[in-house]
N, C-alpha and C. Protein backbone atom coordinates (compact mmCIF):
# COMPACT_ATOMS: atom_id res chain seq x y z
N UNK A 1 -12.32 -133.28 -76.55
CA UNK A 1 -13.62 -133.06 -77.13
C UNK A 1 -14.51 -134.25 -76.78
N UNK A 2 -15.34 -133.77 -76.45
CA UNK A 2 -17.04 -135.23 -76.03
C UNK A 2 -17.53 -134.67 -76.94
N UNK A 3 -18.20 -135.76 -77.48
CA UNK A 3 -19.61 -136.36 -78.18
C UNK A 3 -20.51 -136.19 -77.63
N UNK A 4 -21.76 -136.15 -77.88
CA UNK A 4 -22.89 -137.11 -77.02
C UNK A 4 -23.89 -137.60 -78.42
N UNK A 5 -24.22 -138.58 -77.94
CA UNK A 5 -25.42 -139.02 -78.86
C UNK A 5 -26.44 -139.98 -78.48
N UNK A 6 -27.56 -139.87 -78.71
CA UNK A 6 -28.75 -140.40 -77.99
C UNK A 6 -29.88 -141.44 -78.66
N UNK A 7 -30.21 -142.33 -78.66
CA UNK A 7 -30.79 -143.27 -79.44
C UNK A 7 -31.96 -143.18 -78.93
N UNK A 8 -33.20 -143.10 -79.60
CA UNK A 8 -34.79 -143.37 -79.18
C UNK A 8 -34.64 -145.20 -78.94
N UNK A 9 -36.28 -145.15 -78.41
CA UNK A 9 -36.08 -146.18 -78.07
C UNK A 9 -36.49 -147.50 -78.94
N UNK A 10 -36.80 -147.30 -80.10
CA UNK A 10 -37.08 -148.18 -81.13
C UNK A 10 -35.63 -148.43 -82.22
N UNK A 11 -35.24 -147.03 -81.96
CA UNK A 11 -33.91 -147.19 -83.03
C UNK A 11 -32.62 -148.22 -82.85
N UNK A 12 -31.98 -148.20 -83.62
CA UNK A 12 -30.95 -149.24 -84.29
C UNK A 12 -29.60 -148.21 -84.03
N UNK A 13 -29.55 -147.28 -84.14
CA UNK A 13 -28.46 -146.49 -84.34
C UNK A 13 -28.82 -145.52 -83.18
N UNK A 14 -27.60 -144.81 -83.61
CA UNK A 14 -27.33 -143.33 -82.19
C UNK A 14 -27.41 -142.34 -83.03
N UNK A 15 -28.13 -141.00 -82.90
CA UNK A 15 -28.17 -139.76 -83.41
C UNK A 15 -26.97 -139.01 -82.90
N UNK A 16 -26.20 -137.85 -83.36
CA UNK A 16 -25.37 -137.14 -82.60
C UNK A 16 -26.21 -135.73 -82.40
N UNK A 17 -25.56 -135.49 -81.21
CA UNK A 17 -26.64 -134.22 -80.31
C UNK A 17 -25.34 -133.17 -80.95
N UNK A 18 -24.12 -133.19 -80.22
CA UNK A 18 -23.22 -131.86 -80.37
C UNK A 18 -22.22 -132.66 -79.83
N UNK A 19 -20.92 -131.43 -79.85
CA UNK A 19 -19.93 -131.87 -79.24
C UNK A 19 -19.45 -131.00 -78.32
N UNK A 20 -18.64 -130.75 -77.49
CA UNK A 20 -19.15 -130.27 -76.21
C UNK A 20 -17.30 -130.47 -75.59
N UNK A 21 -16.85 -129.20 -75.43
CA UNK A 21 -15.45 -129.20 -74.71
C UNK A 21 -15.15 -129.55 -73.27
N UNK A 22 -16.35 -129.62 -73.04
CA UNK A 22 -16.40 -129.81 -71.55
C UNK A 22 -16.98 -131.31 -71.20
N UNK A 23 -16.51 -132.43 -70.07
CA UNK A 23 -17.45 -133.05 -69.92
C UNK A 23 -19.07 -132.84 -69.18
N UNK A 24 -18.59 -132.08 -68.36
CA UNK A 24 -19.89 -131.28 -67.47
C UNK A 24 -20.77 -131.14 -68.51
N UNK A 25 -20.19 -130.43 -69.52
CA UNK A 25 -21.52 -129.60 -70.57
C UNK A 25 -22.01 -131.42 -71.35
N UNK A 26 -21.13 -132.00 -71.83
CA UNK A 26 -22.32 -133.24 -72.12
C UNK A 26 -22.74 -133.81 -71.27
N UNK A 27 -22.40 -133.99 -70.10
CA UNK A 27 -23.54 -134.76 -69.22
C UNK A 27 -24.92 -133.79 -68.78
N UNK A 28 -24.53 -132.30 -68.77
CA UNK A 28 -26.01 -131.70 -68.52
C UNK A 28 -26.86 -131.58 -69.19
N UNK A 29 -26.49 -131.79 -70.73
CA UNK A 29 -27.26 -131.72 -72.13
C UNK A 29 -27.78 -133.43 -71.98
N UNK A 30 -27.21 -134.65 -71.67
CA UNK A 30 -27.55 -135.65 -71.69
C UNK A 30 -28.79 -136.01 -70.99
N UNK A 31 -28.54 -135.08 -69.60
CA UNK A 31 -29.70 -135.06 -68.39
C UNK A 31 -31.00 -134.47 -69.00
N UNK A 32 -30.89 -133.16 -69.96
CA UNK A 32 -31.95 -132.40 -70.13
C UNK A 32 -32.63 -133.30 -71.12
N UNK A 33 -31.72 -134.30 -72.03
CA UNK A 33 -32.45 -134.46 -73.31
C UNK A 33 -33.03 -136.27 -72.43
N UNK A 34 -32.65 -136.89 -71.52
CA UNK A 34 -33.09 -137.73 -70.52
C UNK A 34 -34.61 -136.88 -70.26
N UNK A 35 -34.77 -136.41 -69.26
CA UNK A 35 -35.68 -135.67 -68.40
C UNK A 35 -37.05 -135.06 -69.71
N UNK A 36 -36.66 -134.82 -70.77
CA UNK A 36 -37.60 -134.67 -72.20
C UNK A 36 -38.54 -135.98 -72.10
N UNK A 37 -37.39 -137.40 -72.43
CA UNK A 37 -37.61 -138.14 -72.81
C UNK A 37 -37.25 -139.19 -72.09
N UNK A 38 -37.69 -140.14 -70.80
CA UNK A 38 -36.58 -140.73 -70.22
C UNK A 38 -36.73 -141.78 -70.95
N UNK A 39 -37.16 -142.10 -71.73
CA UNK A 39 -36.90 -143.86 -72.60
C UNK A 39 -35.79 -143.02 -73.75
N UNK A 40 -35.21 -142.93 -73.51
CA UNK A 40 -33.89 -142.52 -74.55
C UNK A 40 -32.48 -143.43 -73.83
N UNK A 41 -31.25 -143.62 -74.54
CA UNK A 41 -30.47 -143.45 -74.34
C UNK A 41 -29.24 -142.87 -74.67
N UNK A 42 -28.41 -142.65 -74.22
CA UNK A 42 -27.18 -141.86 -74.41
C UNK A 42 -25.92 -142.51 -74.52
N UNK A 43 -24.93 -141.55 -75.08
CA UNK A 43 -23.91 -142.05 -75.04
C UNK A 43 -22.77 -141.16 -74.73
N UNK A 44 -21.96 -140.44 -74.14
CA UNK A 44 -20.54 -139.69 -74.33
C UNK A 44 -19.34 -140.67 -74.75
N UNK A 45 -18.81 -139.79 -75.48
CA UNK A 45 -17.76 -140.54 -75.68
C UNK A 45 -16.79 -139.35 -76.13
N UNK A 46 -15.26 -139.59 -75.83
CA UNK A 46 -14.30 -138.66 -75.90
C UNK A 46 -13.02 -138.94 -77.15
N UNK A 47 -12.90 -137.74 -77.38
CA UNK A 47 -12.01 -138.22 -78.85
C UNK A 47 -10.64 -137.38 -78.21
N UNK A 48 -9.46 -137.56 -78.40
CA UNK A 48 -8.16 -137.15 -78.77
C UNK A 48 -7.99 -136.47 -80.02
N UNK A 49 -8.75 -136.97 -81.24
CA UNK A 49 -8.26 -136.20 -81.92
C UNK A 49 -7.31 -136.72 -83.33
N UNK A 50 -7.53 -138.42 -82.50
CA UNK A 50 -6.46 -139.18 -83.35
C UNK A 50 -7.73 -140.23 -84.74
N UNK A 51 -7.03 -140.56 -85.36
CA UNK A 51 -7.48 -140.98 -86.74
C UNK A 51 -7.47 -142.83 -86.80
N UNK A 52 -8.05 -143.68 -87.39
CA UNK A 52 -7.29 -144.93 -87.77
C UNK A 52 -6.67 -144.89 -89.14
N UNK A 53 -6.64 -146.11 -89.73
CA UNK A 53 -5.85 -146.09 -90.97
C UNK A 53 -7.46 -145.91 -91.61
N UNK A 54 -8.27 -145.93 -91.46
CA UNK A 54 -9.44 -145.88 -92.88
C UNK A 54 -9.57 -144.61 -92.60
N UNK A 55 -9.20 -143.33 -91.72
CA UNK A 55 -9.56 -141.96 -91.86
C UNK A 55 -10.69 -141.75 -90.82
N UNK A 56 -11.15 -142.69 -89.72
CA UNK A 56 -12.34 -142.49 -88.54
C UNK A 56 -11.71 -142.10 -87.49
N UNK A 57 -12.63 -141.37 -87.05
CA UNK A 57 -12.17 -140.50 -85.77
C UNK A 57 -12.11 -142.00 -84.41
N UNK A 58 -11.17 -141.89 -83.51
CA UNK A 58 -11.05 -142.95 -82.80
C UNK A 58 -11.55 -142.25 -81.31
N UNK A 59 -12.51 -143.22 -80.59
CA UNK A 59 -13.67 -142.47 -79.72
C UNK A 59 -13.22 -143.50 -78.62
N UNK A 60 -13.46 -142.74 -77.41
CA UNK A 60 -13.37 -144.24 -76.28
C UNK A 60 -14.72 -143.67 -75.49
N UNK A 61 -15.54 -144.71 -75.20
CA UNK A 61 -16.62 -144.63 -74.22
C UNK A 61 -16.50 -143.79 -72.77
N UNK A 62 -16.96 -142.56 -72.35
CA UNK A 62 -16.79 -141.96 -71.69
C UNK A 62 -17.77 -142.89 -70.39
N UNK A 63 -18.86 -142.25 -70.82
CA UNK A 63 -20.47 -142.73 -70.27
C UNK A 63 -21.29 -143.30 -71.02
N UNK A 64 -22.11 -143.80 -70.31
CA UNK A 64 -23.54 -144.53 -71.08
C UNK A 64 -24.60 -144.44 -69.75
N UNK A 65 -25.93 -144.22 -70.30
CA UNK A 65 -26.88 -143.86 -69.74
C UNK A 65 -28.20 -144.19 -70.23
């Protein structure tokens, strides 16, 4: 499973867009929501599925954009 999530360009934090089984499908959603807005940035990132001990989903950096 990918993430994607996209930060304006004043913000502090990352919004989440969707999650997306495919990597193809988040990088073309990343491009469209780029091409809207190109002062944005992005993020994918891919989960397993696995947990830590406080109960958070554990993510590794796919892409950044």
């Amino acid at each position: 499973m990918y993430k994607l999530s996209i930060r304006k360009p004043k913000g502090y934090s990352y919004d989440e867009i969707g999650d997306f089984s495919e990597l193809e499908d988040a990088q073309e959603r990343a491009k469209k929501e780029k091409e809207k807005n190109p002062e944005i940035s992005y993020k994918i990132e891919e989960s397993n599925g696995s947990f830590n001990s406080y109960g958070e989903l554990l993510l590794d950096l796919v892409e950044k954009g």
